[in-house]
N, C-alpha and C. Protein backbone atom coordinates (compact mmCIF):
# COMPACT_ATOMS: atom_id res chain seq x y z
N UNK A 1 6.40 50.39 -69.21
CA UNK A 1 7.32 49.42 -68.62
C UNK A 1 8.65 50.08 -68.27
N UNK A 2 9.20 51.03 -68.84
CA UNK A 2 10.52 51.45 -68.95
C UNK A 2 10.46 52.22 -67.62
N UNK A 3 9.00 53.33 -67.63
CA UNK A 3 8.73 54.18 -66.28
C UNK A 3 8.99 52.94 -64.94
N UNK A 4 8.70 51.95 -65.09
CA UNK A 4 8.52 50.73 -63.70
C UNK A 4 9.90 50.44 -64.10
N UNK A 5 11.07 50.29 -64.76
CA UNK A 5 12.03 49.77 -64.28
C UNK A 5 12.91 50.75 -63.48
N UNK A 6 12.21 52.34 -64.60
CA UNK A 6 13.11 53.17 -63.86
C UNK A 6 13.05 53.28 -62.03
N UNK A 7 11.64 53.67 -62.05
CA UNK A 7 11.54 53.71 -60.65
C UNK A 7 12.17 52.78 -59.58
N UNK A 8 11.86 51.18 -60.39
CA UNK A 8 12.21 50.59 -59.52
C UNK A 8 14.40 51.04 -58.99
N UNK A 9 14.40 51.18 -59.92
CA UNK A 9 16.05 50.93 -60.22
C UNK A 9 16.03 51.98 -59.18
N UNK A 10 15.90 53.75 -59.00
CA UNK A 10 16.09 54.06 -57.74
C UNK A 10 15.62 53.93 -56.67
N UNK A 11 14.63 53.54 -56.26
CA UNK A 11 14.02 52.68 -55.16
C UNK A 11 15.04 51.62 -55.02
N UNK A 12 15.90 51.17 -55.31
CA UNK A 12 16.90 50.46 -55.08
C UNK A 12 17.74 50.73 -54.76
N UNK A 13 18.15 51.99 -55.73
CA UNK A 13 19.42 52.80 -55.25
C UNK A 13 19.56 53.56 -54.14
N UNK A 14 18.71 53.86 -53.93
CA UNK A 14 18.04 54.98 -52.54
C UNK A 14 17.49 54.10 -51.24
N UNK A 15 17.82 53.36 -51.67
CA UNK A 15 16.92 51.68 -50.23
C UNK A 15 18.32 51.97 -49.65
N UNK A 16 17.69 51.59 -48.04
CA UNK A 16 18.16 51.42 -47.31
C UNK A 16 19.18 50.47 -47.14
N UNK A 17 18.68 49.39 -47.83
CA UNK A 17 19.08 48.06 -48.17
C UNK A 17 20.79 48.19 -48.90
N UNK A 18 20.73 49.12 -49.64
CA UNK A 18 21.63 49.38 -50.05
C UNK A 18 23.04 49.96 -49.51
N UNK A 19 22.59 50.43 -48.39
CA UNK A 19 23.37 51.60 -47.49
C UNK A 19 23.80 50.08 -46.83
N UNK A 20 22.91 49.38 -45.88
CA UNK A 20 23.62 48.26 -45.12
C UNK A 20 24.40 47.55 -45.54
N UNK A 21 24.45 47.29 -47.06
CA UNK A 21 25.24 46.53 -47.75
C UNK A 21 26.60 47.10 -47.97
N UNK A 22 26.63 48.30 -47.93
CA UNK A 22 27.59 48.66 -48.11
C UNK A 22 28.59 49.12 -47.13
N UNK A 23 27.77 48.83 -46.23
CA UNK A 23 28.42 48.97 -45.01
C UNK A 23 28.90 47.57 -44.61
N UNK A 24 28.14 46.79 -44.33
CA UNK A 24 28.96 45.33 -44.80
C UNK A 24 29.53 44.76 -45.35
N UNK A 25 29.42 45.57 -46.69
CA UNK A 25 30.82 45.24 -47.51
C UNK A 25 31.90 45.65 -47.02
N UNK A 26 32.18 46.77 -46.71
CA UNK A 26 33.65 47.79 -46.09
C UNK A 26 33.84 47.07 -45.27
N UNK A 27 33.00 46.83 -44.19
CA UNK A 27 32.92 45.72 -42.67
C UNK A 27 33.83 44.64 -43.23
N UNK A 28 33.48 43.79 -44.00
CA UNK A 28 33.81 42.37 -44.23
C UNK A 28 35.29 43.07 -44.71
N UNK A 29 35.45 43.42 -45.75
CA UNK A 29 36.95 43.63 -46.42
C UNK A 29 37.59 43.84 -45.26
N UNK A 30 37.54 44.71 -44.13
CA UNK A 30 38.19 45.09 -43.10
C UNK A 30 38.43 44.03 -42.17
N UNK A 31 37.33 42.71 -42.11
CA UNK A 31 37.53 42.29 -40.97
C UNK A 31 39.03 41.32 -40.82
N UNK A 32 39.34 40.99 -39.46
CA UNK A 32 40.45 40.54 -39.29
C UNK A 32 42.08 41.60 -39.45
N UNK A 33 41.89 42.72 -39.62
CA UNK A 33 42.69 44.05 -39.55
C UNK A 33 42.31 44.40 -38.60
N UNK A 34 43.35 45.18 -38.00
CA UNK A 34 43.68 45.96 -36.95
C UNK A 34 42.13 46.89 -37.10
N UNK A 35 42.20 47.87 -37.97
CA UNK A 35 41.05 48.90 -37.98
C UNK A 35 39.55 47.85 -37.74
N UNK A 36 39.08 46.87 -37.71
CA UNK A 36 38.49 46.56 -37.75
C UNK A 36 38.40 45.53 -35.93
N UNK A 37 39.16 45.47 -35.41
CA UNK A 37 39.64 45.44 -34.24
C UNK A 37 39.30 45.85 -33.14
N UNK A 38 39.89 47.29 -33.82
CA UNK A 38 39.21 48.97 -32.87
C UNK A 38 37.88 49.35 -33.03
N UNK A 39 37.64 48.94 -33.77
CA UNK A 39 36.00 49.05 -34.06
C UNK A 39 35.42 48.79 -33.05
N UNK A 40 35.68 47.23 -33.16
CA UNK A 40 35.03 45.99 -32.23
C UNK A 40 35.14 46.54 -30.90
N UNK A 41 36.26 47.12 -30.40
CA UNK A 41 36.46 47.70 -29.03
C UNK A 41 35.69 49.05 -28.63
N UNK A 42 35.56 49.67 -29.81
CA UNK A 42 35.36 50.96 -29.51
C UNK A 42 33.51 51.47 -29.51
N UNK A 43 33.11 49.99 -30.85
CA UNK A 43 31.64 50.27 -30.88
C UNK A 43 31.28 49.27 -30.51
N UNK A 44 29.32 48.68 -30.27
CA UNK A 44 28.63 47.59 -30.70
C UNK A 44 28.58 46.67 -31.93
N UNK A 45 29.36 47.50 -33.42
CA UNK A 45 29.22 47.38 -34.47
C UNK A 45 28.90 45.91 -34.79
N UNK A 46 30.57 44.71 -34.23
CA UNK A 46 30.41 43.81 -34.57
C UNK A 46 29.28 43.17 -34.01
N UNK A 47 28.08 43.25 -33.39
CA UNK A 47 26.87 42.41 -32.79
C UNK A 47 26.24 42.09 -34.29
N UNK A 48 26.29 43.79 -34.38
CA UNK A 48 25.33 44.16 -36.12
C UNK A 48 26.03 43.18 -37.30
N UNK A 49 26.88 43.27 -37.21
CA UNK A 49 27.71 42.89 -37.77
C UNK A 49 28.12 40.73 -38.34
N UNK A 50 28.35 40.53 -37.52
CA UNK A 50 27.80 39.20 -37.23
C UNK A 50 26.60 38.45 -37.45
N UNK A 51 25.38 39.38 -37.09
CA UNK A 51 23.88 38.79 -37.00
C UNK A 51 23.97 39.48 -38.67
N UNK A 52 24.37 40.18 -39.44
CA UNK A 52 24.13 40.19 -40.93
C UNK A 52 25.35 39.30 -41.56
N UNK A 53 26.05 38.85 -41.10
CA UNK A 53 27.24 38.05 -41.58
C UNK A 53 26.02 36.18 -42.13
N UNK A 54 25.51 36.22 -40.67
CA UNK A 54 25.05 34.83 -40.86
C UNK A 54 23.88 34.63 -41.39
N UNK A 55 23.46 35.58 -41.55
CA UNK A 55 21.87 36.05 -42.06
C UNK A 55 22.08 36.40 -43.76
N UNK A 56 23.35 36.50 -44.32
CA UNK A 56 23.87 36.62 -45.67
C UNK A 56 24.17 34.74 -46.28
N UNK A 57 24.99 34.03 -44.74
CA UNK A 57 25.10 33.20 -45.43
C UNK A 57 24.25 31.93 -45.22
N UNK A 58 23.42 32.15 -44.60
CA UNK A 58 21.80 31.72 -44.39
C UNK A 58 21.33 31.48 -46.13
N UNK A 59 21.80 32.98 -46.54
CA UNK A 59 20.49 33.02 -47.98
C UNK A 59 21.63 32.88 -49.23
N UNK A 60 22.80 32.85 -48.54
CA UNK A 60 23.90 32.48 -49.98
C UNK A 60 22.94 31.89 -51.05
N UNK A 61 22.76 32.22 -52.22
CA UNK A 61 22.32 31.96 -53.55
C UNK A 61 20.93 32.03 -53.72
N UNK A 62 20.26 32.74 -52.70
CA UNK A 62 19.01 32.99 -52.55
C UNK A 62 19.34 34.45 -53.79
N UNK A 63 17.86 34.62 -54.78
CA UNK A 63 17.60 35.28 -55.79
C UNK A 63 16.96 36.37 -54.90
N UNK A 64 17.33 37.42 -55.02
CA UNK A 64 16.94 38.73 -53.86
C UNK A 64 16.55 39.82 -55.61
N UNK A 65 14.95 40.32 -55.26
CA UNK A 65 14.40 41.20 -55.95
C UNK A 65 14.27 42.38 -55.49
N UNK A 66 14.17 43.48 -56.14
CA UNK A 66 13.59 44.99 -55.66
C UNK A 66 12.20 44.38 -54.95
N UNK A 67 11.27 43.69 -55.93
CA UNK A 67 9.92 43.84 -55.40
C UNK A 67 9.97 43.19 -54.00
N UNK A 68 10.56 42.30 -54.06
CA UNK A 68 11.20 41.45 -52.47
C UNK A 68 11.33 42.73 -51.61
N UNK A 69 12.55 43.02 -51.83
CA UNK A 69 12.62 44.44 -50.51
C UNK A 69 11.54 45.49 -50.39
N UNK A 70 10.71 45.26 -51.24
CA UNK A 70 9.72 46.86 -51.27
C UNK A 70 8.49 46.11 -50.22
N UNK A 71 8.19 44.88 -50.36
CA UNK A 71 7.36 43.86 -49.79
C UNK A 71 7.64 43.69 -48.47
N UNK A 72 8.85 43.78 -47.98
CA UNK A 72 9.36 43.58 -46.49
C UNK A 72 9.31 45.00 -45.63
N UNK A 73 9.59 46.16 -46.66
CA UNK A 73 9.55 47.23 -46.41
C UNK A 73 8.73 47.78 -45.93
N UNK A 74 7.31 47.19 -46.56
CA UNK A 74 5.71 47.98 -46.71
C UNK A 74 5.30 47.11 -44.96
């Protein structure tokens, strides 16, 4: 059991899933600032950006699992 949590735990850490989030996190703290502004001008970002904004609060309090993401993944 301990081998399956480990794994799972970096399969989590190492997901992709993880990287977007964290990029949406920085995103969100930023938004409405200037740097976040120039973004908007300079990249596509906010499209991405937006369509995961509402797609977060779509699932607000939705219970999100590793095995969930490994399932969407496969």
């Amino acid at each position: 059991m301990c081998e399956k949590l480990v794994f799972y735990s970096l399969v989590a850490l190492f997901s992709p899933y993880v990287c977007l989030q964290s990029v949406f996190g920085v995103l969100s703290a930023i938004e409405g600032c200037d740097a976040f502004a120039d973004l908007d001008r300079r990249t596509d970002i906010s499209r991405w950006y937006y369509a995961v904004k509402s797609a977060v609060a779509m699932n607000a309090g939705e219970r999100q699992t590793v095995e969930n993401h490994l399932k969407e993944a496969a």
